[in-house]
Protein backbone atom coordinates (compact mmCIF):
# COMPACT_ATOMS: atom_id res chain seq x y z
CA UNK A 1 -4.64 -64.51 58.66
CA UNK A 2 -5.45 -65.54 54.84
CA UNK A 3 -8.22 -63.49 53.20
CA UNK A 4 -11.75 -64.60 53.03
CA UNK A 5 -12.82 -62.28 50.26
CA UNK A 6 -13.24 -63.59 46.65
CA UNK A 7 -10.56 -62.40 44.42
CA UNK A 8 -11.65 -60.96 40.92
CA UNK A 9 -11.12 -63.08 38.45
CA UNK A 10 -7.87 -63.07 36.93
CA UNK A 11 -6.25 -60.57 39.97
CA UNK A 12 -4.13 -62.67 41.94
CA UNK A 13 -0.18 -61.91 43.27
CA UNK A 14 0.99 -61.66 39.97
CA UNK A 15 -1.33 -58.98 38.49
CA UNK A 16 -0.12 -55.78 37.97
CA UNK A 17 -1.07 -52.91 41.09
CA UNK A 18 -2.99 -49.66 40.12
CA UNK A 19 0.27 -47.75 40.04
CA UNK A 20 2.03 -50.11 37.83
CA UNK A 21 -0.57 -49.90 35.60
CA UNK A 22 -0.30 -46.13 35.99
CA UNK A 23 2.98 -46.14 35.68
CA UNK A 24 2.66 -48.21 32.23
CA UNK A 25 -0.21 -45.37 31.01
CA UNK A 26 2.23 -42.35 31.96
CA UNK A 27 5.59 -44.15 30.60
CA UNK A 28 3.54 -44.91 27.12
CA UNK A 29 1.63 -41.56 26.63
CA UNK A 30 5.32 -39.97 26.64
CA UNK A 31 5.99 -42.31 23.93
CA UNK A 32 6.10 -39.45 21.19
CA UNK A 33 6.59 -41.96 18.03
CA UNK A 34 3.66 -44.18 19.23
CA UNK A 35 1.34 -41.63 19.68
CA UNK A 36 2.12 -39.80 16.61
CA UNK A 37 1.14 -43.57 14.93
CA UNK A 38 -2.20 -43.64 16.02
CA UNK A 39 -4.52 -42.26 13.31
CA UNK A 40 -6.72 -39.39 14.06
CA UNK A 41 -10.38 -39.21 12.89
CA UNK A 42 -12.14 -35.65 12.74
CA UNK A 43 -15.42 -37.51 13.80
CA UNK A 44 -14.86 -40.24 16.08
CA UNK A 45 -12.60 -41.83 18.25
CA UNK A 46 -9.61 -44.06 16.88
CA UNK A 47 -7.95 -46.50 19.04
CA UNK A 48 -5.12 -49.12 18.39
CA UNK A 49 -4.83 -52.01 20.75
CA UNK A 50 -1.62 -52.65 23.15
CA UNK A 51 -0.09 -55.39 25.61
CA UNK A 52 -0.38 -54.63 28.95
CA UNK A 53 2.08 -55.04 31.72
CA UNK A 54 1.57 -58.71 33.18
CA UNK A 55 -1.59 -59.51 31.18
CA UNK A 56 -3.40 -56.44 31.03
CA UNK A 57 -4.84 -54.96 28.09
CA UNK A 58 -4.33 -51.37 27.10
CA UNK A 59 -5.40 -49.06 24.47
CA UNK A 60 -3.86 -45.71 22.90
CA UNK A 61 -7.17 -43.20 22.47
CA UNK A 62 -7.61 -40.42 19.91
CA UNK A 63 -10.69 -38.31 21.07
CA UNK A 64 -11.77 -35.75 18.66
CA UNK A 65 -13.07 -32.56 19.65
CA UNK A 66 -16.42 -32.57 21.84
CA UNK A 67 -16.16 -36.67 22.27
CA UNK A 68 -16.56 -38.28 25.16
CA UNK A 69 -17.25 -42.01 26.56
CA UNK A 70 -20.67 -41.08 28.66
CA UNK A 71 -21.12 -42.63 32.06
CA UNK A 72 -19.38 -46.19 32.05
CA UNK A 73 -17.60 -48.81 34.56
CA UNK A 74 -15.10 -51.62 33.42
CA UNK A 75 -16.72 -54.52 34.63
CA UNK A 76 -14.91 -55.50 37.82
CA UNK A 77 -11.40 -54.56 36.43
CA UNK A 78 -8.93 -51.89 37.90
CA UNK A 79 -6.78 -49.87 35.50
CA UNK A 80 -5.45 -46.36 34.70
CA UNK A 81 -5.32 -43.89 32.17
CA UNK A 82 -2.91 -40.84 31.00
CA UNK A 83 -3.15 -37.94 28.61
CA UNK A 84 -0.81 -37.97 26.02
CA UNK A 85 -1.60 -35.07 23.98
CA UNK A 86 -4.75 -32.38 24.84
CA UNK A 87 -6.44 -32.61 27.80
CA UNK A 88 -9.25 -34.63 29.16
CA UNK A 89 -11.88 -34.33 31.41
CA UNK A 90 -12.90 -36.98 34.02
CA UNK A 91 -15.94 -36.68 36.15
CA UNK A 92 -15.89 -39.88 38.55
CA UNK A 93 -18.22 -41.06 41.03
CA UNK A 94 -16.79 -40.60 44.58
CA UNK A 95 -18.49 -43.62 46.02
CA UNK A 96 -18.55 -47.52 46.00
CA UNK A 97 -21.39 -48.80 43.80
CA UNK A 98 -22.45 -51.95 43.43
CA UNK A 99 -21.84 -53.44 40.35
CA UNK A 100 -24.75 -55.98 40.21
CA UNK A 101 -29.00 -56.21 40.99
CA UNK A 102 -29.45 -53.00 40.16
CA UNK A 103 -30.61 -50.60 37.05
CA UNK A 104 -31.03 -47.64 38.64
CA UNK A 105 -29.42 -45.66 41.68
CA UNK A 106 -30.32 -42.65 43.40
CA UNK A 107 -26.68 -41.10 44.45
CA UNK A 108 -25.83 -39.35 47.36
CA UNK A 109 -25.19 -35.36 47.19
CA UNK A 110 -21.42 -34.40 47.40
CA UNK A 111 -20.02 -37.56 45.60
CA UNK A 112 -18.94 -35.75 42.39
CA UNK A 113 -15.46 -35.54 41.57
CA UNK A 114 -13.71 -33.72 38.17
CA UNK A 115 -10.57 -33.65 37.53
CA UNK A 116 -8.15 -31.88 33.98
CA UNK A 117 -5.33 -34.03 32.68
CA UNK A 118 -2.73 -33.35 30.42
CA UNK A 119 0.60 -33.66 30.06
CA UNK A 120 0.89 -37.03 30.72
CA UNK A 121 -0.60 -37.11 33.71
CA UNK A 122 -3.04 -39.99 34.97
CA UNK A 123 -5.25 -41.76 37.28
CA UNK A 124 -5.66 -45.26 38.92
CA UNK A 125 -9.30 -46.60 39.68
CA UNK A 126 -10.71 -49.64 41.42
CA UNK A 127 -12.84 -52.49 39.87
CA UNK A 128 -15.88 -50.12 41.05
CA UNK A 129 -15.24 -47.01 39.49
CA UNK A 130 -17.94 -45.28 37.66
CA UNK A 131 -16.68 -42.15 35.56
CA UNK A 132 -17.03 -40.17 31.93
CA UNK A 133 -13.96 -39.20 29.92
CA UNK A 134 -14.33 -36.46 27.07
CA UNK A 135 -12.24 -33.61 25.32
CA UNK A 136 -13.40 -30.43 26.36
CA UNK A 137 -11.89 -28.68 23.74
CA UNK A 138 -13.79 -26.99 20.59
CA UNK A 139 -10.69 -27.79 18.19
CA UNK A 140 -7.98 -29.98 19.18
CA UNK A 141 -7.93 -33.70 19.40
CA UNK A 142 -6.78 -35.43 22.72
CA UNK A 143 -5.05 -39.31 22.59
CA UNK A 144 -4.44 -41.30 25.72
CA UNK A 145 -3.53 -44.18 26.96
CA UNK A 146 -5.80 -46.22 29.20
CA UNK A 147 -4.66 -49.99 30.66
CA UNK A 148 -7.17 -52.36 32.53
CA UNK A 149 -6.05 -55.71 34.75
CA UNK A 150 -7.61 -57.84 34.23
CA UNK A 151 -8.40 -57.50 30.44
CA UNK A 152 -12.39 -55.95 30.15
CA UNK A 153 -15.12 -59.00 30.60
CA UNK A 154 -17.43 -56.63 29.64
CA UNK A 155 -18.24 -52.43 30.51
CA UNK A 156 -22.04 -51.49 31.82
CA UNK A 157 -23.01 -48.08 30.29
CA UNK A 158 -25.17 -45.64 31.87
CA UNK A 159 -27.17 -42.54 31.55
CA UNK A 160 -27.11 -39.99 33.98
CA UNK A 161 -29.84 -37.35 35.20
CA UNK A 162 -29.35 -35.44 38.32
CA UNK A 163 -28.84 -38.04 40.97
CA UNK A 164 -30.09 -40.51 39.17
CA UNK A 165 -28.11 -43.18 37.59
CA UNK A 166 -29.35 -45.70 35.01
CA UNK A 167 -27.98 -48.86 33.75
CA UNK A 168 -28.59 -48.76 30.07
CA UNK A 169 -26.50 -51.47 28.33
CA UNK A 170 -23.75 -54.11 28.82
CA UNK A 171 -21.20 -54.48 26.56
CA UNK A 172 -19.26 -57.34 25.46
CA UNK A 173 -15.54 -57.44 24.05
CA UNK A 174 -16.79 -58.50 20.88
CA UNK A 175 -18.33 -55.74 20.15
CA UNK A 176 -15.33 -53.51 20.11
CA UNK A 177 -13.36 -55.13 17.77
């Protein structure tokens, strides 16, 4: 029986899954020459822009000490990320939020989630997932490599107190050029 369900835009049978995305993030993060390439800034992030597997745009990450992303979603898109050198801290959302006619959210107790990479190991996410990435650590920088499918229409940024969640901003690609 065909689906009735709208596609995403731009995810059809010839976009990449989660785990080949994953599988791209993990495969470049052990990528030793690349990663060494990517210019590291004592103050804030550095990023260099890659092609993604069947489309998809992906990114290579230097996070300085004590940096993070704050609380963010990638507009509809599913992707993946790996460590390629540090470690990183995700704290995700363990719940399906939706991703329009809202600005603020009261969320449920127990939906929390935190989880360490390093070592070139990663995560897939959904087009729903709402997380924060940062370095935890007080002196060493952390790169990564992060791919989305289909490329970012645009990431919704928001502020977090308690169980309260805020939407505070949309973001364009434009603006990360």
């Amino acid at each position: 029986m065909p689906s009735t369900s709208p596609a995403l835009p731009g995810v059809g049978r010839d976009a990449p899954s989660r785990a080949e995305l994953l599988r791209f993030a993990c495969r470049t993060a052990a990528d030793t020459r690349l990663v060494a390439s990517l210019p590291l800034d004592p103050e804030g992030r550095t990023w260099i822009r890659l092609d993604g597997p069947s489309g998809s745009e992906a990114w290579l990450i230097g996070w300085p000490p004590g940096t993070g992303t704050g609380w963010h979603d990638h507009g509809g898109s599913h992707g993946a990320f790996a460590a390629a050198a540090g470690r990183l801290t995700e704290q995700s959302l363990a719940a399906r939020l939706p991703t329009e006619g809202w600005t603020m959210l009261e969320l449920a107790d127990g939906i929390d989630r935190e989880r360490l990479l390093t070592d070139g190991r990663g995560r897939a996410f959904g087009p729903h997932h709402v997380h924060q990435v940062f370095n935890p650590s007080p002196d060493r920088h952390a790169v990564s490599v992060h791919v989305y499918h289909p490329p970012l229409p645009l990431m919704r940024r928001y502020s977090r107190d308690g169980r309260i969640l805020r939407l505070e901003q949309v973001e364009w690609p434009q603006e990360w050029a």
